[in-house]
N, C-alpha and C. Protein backbone atom coordinates (compact mmCIF):
# COMPACT_ATOMS: atom_id res chain seq x y z
N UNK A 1 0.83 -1.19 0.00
CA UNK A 1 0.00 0.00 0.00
C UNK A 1 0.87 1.25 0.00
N UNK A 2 0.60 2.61 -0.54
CA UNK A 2 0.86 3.41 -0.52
C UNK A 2 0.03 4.47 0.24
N UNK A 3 0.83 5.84 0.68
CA UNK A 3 -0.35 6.60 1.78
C UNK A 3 0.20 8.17 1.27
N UNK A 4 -0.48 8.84 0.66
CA UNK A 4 -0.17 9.66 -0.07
C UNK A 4 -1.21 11.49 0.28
N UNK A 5 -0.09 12.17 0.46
CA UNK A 5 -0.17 13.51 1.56
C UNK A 5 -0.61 14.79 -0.11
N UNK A 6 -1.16 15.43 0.17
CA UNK A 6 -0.95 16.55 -0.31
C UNK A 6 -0.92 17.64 0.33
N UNK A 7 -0.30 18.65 0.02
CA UNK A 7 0.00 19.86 0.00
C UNK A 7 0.38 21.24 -1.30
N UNK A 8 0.00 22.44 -0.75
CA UNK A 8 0.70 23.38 -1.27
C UNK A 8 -0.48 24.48 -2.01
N UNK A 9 -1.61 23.90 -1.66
CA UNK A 9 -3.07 24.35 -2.10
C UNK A 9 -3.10 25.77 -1.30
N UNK A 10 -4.01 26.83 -1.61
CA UNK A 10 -4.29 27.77 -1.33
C UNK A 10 -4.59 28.91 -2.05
N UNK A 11 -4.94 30.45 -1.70
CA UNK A 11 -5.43 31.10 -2.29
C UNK A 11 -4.90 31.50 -3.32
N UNK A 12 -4.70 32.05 -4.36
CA UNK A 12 -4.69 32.91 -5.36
C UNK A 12 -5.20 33.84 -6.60
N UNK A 13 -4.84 34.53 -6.93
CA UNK A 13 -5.62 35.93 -7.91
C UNK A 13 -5.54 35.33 -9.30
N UNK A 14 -6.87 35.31 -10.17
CA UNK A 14 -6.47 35.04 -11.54
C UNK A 14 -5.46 35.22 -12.41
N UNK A 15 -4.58 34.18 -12.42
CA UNK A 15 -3.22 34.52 -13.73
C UNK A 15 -1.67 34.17 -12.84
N UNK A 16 -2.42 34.25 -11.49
CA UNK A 16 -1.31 33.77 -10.41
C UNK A 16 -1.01 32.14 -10.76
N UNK A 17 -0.55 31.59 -10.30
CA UNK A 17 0.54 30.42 -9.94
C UNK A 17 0.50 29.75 -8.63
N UNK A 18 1.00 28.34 -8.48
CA UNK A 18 0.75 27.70 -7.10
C UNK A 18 1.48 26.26 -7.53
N UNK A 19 2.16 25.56 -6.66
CA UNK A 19 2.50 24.72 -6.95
C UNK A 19 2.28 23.14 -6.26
N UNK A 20 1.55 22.21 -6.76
CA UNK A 20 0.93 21.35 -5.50
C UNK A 20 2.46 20.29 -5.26
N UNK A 21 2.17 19.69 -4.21
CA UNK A 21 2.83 18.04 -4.27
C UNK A 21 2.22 17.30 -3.59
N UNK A 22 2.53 15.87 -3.78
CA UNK A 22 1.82 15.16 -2.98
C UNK A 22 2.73 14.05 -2.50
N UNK A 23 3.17 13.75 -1.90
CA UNK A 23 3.99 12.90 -0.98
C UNK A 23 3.58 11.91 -0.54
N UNK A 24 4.24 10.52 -1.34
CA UNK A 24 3.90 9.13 -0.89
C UNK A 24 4.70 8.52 0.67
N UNK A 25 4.22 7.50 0.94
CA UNK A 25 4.95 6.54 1.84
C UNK A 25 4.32 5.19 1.75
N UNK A 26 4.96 4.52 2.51
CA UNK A 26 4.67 3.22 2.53
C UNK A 26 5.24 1.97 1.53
N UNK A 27 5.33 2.28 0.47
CA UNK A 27 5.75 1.53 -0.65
C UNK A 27 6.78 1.98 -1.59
N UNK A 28 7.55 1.30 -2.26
CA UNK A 28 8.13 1.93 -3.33
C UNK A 28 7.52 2.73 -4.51
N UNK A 29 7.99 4.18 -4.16
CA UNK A 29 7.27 5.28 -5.17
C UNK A 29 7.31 5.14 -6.41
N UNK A 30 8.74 4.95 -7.24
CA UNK A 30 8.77 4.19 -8.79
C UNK A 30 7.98 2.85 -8.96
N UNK A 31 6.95 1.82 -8.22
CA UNK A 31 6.06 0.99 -8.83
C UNK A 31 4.80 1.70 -9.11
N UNK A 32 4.72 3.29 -9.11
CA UNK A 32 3.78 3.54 -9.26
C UNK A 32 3.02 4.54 -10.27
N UNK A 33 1.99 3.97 -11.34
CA UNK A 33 1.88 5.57 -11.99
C UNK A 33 0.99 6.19 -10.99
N UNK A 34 0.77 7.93 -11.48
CA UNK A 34 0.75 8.80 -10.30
C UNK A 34 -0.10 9.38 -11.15
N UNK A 35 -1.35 10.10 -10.46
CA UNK A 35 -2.24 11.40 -11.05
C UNK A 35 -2.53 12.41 -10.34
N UNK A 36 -2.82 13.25 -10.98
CA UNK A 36 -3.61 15.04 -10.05
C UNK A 36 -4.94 14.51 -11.01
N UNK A 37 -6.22 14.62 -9.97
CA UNK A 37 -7.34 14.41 -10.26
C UNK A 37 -7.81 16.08 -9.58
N UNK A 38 -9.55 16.45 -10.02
CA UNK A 38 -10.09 17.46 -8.97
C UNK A 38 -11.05 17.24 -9.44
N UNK A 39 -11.76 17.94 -7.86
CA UNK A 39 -13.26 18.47 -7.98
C UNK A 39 -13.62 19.67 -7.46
N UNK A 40 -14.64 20.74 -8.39
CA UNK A 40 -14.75 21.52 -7.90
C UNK A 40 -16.24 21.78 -7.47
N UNK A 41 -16.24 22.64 -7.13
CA UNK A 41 -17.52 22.79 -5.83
C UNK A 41 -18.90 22.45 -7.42
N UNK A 42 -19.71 21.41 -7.05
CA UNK A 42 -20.63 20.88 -7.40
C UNK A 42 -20.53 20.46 -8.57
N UNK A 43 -19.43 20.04 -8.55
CA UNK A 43 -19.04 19.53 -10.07
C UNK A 43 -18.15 17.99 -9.73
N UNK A 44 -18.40 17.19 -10.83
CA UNK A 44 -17.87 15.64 -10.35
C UNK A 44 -16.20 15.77 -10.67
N UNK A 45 -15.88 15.03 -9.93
CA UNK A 45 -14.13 14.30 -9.91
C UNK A 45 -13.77 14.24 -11.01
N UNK A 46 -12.82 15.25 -11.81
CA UNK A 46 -12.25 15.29 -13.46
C UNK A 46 -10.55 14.53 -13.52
N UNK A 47 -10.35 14.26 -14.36
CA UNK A 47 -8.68 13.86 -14.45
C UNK A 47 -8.26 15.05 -15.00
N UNK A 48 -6.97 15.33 -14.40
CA UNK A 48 -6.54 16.79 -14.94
C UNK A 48 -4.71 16.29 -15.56
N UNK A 49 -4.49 15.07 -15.24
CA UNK A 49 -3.07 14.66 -15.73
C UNK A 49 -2.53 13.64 -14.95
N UNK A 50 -1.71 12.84 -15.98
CA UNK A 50 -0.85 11.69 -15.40
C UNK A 50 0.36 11.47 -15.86
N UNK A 51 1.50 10.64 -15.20
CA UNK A 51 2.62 10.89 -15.19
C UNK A 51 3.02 9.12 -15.04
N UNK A 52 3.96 8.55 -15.87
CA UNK A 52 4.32 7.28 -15.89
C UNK A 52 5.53 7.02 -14.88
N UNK A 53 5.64 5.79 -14.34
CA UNK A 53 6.56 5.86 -13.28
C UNK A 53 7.89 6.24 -13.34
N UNK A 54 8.15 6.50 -14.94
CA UNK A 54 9.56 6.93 -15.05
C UNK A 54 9.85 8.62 -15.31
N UNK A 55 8.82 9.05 -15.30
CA UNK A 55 8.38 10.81 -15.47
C UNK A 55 8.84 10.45 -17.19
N UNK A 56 8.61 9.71 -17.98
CA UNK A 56 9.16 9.69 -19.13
C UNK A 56 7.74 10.36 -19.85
N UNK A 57 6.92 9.57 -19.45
CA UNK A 57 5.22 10.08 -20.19
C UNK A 57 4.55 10.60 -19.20
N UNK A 58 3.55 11.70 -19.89
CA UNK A 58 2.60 12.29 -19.78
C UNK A 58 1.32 12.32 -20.36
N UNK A 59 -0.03 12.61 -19.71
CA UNK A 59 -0.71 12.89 -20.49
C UNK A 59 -1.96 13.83 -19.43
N UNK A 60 -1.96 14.61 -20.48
CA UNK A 60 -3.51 16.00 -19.70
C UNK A 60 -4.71 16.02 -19.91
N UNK A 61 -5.23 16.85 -19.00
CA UNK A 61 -6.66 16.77 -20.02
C UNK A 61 -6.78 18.08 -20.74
N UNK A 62 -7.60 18.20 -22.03
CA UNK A 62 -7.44 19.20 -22.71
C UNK A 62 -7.62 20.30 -22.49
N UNK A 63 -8.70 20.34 -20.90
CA UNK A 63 -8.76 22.20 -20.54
C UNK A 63 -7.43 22.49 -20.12
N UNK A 64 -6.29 21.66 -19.82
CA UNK A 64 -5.06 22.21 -18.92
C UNK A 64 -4.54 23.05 -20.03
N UNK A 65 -4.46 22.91 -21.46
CA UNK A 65 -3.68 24.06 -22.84
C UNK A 65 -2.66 24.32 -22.22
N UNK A 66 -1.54 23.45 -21.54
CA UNK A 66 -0.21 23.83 -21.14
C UNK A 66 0.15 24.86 -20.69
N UNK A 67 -1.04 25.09 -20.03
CA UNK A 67 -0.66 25.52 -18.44
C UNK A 67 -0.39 25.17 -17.23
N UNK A 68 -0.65 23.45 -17.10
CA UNK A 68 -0.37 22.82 -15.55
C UNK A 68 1.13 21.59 -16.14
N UNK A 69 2.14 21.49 -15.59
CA UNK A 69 3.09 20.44 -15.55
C UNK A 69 2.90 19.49 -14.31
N UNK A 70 3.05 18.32 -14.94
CA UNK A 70 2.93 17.57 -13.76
C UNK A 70 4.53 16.94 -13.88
N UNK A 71 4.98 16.39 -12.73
CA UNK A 71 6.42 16.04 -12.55
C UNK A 71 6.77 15.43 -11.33
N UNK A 72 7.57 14.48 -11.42
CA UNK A 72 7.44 13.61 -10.35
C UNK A 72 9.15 13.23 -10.16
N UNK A 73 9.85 13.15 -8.75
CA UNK A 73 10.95 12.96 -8.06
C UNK A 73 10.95 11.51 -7.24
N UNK A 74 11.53 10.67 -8.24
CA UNK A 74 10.90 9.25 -7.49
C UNK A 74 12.33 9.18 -5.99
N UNK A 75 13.25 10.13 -6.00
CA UNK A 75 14.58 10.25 -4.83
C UNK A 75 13.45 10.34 -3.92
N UNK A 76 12.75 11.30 -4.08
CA UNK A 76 11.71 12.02 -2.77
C UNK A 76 10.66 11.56 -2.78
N UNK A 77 10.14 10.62 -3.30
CA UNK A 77 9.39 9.46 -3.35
C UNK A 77 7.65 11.26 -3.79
N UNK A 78 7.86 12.19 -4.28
CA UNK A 78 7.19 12.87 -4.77
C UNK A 78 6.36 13.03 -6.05
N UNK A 79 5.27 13.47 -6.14
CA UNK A 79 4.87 14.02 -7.37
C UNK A 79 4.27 15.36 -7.57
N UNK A 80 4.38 15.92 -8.61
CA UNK A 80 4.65 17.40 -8.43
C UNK A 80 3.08 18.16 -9.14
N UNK A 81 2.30 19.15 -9.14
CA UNK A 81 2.13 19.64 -10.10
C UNK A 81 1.63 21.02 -9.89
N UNK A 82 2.75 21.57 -11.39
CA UNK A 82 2.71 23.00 -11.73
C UNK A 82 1.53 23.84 -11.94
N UNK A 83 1.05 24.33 -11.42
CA UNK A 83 -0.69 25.34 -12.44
C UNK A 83 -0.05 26.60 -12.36
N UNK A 84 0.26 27.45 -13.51
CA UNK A 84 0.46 28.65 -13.94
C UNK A 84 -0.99 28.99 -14.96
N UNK A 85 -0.82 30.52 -14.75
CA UNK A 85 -2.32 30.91 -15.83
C UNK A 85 -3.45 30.63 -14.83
N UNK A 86 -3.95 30.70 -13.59
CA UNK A 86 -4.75 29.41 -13.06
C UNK A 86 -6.15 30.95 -13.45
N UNK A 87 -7.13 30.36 -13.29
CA UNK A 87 -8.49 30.88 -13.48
C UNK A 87 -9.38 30.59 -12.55
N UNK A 88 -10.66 31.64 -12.52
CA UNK A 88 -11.20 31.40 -11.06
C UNK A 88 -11.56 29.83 -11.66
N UNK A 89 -12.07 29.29 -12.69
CA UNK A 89 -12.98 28.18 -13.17
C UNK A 89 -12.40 27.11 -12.49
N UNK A 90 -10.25 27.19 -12.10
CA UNK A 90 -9.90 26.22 -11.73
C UNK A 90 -10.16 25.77 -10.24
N UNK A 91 -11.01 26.76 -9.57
CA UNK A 91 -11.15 26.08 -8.16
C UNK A 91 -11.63 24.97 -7.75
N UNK A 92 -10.93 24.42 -7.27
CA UNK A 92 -11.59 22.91 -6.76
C UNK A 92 -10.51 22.02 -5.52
N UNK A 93 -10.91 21.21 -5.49
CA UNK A 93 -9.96 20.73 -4.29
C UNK A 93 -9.22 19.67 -4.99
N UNK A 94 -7.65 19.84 -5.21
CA UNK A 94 -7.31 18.42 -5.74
C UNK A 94 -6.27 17.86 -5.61
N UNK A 95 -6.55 16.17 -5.98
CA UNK A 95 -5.85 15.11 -5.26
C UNK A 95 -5.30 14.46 -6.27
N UNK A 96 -4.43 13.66 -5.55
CA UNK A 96 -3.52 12.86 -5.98
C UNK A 96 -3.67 11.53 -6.19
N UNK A 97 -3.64 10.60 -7.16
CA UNK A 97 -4.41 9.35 -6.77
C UNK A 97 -2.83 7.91 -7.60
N UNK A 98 -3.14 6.86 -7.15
CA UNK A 98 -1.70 6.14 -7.74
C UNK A 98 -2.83 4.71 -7.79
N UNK A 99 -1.55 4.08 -8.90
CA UNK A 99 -2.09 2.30 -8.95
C UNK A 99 -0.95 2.04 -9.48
N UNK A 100 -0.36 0.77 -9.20
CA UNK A 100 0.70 -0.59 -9.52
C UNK A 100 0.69 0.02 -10.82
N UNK A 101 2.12 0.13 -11.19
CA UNK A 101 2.06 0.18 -12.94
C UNK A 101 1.94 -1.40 -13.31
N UNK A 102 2.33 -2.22 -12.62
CA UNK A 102 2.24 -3.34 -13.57
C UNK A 102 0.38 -3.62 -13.93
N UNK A 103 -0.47 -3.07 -13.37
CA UNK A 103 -1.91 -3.19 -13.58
C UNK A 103 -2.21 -2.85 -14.32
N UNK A 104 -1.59 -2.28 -15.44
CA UNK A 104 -2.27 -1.67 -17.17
C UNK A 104 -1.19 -1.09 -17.45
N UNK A 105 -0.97 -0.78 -18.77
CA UNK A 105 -0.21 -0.10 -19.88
C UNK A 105 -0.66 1.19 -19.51
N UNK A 106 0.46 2.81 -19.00
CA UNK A 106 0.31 3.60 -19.25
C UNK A 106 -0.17 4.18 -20.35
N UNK A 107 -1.69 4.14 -20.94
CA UNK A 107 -2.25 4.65 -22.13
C UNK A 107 -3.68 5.09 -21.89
N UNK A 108 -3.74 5.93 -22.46
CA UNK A 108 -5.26 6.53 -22.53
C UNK A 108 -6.56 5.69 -22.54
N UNK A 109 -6.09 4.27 -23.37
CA UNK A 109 -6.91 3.39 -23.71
C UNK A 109 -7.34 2.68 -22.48
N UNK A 110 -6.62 2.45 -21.51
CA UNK A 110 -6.46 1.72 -20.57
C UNK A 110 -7.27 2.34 -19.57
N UNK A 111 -8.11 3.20 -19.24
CA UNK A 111 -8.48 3.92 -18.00
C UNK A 111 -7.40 4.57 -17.22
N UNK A 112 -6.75 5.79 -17.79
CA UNK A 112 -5.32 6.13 -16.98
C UNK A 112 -6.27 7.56 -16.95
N UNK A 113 -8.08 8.14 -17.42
CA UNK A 113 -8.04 9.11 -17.37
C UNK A 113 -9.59 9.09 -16.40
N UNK A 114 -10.01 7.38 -15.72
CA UNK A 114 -10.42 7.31 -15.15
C UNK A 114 -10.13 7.24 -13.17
N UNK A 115 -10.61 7.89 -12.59
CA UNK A 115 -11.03 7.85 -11.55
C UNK A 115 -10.62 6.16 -10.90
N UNK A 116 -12.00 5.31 -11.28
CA UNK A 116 -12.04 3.82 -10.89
C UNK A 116 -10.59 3.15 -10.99
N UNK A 117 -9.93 3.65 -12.14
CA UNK A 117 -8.42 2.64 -12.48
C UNK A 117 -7.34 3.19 -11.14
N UNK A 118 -7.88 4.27 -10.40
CA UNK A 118 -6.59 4.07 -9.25
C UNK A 118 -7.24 3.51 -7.76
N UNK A 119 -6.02 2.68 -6.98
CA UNK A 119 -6.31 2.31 -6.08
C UNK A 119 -6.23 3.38 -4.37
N UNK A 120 -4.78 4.25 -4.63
CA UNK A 120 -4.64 5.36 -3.69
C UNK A 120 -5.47 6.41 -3.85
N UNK A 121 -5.37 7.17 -2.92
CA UNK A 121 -5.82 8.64 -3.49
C UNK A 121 -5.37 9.22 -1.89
N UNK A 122 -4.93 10.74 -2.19
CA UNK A 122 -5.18 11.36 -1.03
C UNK A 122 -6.37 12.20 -0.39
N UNK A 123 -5.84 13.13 0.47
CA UNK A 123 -7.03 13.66 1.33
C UNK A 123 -7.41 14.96 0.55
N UNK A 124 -6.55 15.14 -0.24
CA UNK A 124 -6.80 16.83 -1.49
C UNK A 124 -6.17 17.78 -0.15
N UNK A 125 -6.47 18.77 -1.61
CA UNK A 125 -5.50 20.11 -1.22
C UNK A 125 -6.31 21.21 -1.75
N UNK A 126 -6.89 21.98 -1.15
CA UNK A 126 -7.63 23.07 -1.64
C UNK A 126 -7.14 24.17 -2.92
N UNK A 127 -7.71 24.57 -3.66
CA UNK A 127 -6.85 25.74 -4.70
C UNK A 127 -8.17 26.25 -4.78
N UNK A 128 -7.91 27.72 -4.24
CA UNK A 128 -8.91 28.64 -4.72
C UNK A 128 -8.46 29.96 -5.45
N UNK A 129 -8.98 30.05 -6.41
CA UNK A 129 -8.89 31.18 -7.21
C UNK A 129 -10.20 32.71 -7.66
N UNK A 130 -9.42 33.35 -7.20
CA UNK A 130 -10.40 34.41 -7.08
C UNK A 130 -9.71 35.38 -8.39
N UNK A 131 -11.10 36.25 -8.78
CA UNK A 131 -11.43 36.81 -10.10
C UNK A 131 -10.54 38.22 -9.56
């Protein structure tokens, strides 16, 4: 099992910046692919990006238009992610979620942009953005 912390959530002004992480334990951090999922206030649990256990691949979802990096430090058993550009629209609370890479092929095809396909998740991290 893995037990996985976030931090780094909090306020900011439209166009501002913030940087989350989320911090595993328990298990070896490289068996794992890693995601930033969110939800925002009355709106369901979206995938916002994922990251393969070797930080080699990526993949987003299309509202991010390369503005959020996700990035991951398997030394610090970490995963990272960047939101620059952020908008009030991006408020929501969000988490971190992991599953065994050996349990599917890092691919889109596979449920890597579903919710159900991870087994961790953390407790979230608030990001609020004001207009």
């Amino acid at each position: 099992q893995v037990q996985l912390v976030e931090s780094g959530g909090g306020l900011v002004q439209a166009g501002g910046s913030l940087r989350l992480s989320c911090a595993a334990s328990g298990s070896p951090f490289s068996s794992y692919t890693m995601a930033w999922f969110r939800q925002g206030p009355g709106k369901e649990r979206e995938f916002v990006c994922a990251i393969s256990w070797s930080g080699g691949s990526t993949y987003y979802a299309r509202f991010v238009k390369g503005r959020f990096t996700i990035s991951r430090d398997n030394a610090k058993s970490t995963v990272y992610l960047q939101l620059n550009s952020l908008k009030p629209e991006d408020t929501a609370v969000y988490y971190c979620a992991s599953y065994l890479k050996y349990r599917r092929p890092f691919n889109s095809d596979y449920g890597l942009y579903e919710g159900s396909s991870y087994d961790y998740w953390g407790q979230g991290t608030q990001v609020t953005v004001s207009s």
